[in-house]
N, C-alpha and C. Protein backbone atom coordinates (compact mmCIF):
# COMPACT_ATOMS: atom_id res chain seq x y z
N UNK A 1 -17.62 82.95 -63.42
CA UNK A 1 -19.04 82.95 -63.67
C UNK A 1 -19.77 82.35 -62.47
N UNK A 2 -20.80 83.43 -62.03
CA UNK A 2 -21.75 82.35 -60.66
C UNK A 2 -22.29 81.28 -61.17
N UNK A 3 -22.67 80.45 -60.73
CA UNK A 3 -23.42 79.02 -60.42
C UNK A 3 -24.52 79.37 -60.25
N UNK A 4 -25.50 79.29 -61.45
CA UNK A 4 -26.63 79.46 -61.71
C UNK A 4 -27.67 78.02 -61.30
N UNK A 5 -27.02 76.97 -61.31
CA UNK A 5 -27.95 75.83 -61.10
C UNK A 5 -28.71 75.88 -59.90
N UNK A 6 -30.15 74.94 -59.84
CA UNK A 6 -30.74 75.40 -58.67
C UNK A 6 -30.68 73.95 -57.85
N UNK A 7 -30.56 74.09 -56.63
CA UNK A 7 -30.16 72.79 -55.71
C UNK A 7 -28.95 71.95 -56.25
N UNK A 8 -27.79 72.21 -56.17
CA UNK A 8 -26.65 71.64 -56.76
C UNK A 8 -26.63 70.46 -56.38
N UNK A 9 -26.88 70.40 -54.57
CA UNK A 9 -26.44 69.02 -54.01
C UNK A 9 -27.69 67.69 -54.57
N UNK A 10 -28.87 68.34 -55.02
CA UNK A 10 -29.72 67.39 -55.48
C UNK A 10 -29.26 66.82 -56.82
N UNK A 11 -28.89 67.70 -57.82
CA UNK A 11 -28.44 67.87 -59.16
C UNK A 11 -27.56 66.74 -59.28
N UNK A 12 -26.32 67.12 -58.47
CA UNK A 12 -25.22 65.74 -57.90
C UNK A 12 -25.46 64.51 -57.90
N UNK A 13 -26.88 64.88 -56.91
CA UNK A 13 -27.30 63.14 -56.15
C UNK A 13 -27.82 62.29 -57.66
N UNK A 14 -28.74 63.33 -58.18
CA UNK A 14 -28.88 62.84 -59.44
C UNK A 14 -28.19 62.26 -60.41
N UNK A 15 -27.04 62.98 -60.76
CA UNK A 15 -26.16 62.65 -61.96
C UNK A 15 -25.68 61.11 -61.26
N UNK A 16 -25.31 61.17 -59.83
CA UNK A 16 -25.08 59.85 -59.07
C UNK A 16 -25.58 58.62 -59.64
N UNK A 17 -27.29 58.83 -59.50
CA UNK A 17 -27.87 57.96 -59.79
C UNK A 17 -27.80 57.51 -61.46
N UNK A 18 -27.82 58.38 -61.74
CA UNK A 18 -27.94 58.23 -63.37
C UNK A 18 -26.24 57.58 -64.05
N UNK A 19 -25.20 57.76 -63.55
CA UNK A 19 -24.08 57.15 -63.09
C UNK A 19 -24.20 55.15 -63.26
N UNK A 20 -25.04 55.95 -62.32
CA UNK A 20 -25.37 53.99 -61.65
C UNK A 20 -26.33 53.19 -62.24
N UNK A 21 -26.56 53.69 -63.50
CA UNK A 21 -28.07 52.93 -64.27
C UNK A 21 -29.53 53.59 -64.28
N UNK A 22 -29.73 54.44 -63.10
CA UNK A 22 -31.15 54.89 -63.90
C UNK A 22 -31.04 55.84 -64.66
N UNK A 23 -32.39 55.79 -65.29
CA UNK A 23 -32.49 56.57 -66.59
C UNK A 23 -33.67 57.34 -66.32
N UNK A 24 -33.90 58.28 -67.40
CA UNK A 24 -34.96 59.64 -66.70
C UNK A 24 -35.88 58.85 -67.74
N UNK A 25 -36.82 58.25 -67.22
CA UNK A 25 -38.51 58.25 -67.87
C UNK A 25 -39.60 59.17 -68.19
N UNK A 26 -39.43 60.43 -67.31
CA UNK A 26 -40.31 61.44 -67.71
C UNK A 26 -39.06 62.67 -67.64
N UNK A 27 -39.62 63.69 -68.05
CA UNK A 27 -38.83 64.68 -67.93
C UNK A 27 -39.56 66.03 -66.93
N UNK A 28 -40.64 66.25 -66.78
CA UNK A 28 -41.49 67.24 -66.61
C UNK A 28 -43.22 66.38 -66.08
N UNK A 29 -42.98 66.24 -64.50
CA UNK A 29 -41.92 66.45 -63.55
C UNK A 29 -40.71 65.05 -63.98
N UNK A 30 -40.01 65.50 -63.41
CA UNK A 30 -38.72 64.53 -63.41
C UNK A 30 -38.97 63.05 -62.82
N UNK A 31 -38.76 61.97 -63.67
CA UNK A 31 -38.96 60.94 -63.03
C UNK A 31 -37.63 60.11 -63.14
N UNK A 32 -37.26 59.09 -62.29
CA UNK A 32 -36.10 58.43 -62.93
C UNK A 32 -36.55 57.42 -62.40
N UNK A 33 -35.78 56.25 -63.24
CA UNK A 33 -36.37 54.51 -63.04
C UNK A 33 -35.12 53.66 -63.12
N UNK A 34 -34.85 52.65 -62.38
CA UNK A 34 -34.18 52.01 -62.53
C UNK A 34 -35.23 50.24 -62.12
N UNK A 35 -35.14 49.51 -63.23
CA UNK A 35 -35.65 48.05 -63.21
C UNK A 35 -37.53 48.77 -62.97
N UNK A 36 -37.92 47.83 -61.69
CA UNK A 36 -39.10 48.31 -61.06
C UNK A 36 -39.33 49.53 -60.04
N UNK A 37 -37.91 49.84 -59.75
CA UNK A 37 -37.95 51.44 -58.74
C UNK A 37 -37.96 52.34 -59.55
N UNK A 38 -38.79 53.84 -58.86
CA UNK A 38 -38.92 54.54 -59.54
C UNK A 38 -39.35 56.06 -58.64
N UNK A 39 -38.44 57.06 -58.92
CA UNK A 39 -38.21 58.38 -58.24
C UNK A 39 -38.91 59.26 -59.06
N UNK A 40 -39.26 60.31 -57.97
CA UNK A 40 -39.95 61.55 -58.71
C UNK A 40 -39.25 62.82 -57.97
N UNK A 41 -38.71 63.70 -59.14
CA UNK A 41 -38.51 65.21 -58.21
C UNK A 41 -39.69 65.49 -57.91
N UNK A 42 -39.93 66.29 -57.41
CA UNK A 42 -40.98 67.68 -57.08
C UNK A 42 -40.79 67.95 -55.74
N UNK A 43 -41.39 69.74 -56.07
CA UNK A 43 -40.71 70.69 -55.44
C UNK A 43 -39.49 70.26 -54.19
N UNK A 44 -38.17 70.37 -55.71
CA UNK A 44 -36.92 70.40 -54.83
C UNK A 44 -36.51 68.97 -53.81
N UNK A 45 -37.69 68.08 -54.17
CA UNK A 45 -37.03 66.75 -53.35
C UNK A 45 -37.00 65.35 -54.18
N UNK A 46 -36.60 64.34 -54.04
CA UNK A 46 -36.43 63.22 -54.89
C UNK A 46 -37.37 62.12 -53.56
N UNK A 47 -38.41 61.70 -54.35
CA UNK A 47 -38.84 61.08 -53.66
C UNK A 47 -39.38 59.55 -54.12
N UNK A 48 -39.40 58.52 -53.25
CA UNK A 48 -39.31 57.40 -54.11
C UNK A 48 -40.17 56.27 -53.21
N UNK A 49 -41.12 55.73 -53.68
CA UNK A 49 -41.72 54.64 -53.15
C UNK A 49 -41.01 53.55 -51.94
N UNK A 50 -39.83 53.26 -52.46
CA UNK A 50 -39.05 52.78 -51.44
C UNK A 50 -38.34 53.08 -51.45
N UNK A 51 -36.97 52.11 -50.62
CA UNK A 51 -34.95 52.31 -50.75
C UNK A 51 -34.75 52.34 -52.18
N UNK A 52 -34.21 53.36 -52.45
CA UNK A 52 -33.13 52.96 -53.78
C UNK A 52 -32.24 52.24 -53.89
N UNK A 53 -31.89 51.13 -52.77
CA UNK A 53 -31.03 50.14 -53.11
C UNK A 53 -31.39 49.03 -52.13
N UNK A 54 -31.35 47.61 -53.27
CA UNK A 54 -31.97 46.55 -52.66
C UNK A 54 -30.53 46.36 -51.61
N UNK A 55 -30.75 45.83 -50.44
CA UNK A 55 -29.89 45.52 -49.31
C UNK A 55 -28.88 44.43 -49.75
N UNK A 56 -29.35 43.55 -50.08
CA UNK A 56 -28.33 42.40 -50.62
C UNK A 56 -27.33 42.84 -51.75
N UNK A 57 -28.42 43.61 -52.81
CA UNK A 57 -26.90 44.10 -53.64
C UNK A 57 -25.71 45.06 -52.89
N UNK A 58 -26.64 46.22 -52.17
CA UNK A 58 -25.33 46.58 -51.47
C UNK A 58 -24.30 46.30 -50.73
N UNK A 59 -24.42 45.23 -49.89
CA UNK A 59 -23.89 43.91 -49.30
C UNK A 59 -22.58 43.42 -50.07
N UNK A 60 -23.25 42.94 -51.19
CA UNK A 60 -22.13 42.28 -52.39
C UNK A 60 -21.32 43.48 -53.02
N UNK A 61 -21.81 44.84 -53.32
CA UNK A 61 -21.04 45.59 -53.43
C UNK A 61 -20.02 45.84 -52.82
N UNK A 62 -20.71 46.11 -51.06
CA UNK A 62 -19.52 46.93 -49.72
C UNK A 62 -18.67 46.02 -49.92
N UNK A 63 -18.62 44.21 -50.35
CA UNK A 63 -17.58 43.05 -50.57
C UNK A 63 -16.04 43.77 -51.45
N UNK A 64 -16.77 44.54 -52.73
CA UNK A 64 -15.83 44.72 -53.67
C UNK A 64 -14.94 46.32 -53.88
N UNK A 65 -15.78 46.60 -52.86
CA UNK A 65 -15.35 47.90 -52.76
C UNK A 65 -16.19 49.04 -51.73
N UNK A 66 -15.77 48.78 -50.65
CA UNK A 66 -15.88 49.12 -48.90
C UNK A 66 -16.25 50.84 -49.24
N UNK A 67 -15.25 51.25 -49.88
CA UNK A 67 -14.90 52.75 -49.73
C UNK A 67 -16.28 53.28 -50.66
N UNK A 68 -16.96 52.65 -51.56
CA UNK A 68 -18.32 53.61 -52.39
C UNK A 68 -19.27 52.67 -51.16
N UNK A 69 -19.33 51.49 -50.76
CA UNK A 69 -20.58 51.64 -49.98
C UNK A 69 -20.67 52.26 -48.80
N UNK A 70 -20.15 53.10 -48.21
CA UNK A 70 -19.89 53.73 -47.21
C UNK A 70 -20.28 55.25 -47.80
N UNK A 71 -20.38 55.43 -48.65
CA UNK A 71 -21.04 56.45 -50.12
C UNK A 71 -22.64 56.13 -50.21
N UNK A 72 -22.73 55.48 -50.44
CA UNK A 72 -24.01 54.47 -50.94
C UNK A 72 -24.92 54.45 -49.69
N UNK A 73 -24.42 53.91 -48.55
CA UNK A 73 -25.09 53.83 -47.27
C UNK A 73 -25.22 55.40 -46.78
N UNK A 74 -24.72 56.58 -46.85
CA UNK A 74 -25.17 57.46 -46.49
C UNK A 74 -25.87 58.47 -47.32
N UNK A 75 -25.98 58.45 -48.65
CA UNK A 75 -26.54 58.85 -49.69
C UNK A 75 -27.71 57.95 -49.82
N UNK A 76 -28.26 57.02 -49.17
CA UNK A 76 -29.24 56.31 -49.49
C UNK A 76 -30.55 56.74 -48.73
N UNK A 77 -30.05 57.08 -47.36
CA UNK A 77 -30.87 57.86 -45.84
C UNK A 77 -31.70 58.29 -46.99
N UNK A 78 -31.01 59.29 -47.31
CA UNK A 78 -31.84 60.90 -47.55
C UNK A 78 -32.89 60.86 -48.63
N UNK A 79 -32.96 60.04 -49.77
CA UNK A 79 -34.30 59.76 -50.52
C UNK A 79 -35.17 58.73 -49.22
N UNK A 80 -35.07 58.39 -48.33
CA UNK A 80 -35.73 57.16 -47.68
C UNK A 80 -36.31 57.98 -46.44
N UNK A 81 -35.90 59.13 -46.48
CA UNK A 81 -36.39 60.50 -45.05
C UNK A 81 -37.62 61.01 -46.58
N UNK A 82 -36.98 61.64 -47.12
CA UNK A 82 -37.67 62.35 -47.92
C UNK A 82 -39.36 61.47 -48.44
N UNK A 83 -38.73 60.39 -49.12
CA UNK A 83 -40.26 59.34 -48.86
C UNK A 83 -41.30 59.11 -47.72
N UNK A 84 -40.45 58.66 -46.63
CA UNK A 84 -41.72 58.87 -45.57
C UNK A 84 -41.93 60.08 -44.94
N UNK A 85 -41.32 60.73 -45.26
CA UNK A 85 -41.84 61.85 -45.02
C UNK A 85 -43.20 62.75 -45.95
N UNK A 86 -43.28 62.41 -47.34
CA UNK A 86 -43.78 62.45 -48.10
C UNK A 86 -45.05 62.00 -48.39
């Protein structure tokens, strides 16, 4: 069966996040929130007021496990292009 979904690699990044604690607050447009951060799809990009990850927690993370923040640090760029760019 083809792969009907649209933007897979965003879809991904998503389920990622949602993985990791945020939760969808709106549905239409898409919003997701975690604590006081807070992302919006539209058209096809995830875009977010700031970093999706405070620096110090990732820090204490890369401590416990090197191999996801090395995940984390390059999956983080791309909502943080998409924002200022935005």
């Amino acid at each position: 069966m083809k792969e009907q979904r649209y933007l897979p690699a965003l879809r991904a990044y998503i389920d990622q996040l949602l993985r990791e604690g945020w939760i969808i607050a709106q549905r239409n447009p898409l919003k997701l929130q975690f604590g006081g951060r807070i992302c919006l799809v539209t058209h096809g990009m995830l875009i977010s007021e700031g970093p999706l990850w405070n620096h110090a927690d990732t820090e204490a993370s890369s401590a416990r496990n090197p191999q996801q923040h090395s995940r984390q640090t390059s999956a983080s760029s791309v909502p943080e292009l998409a924002a200022a760019a935005g």
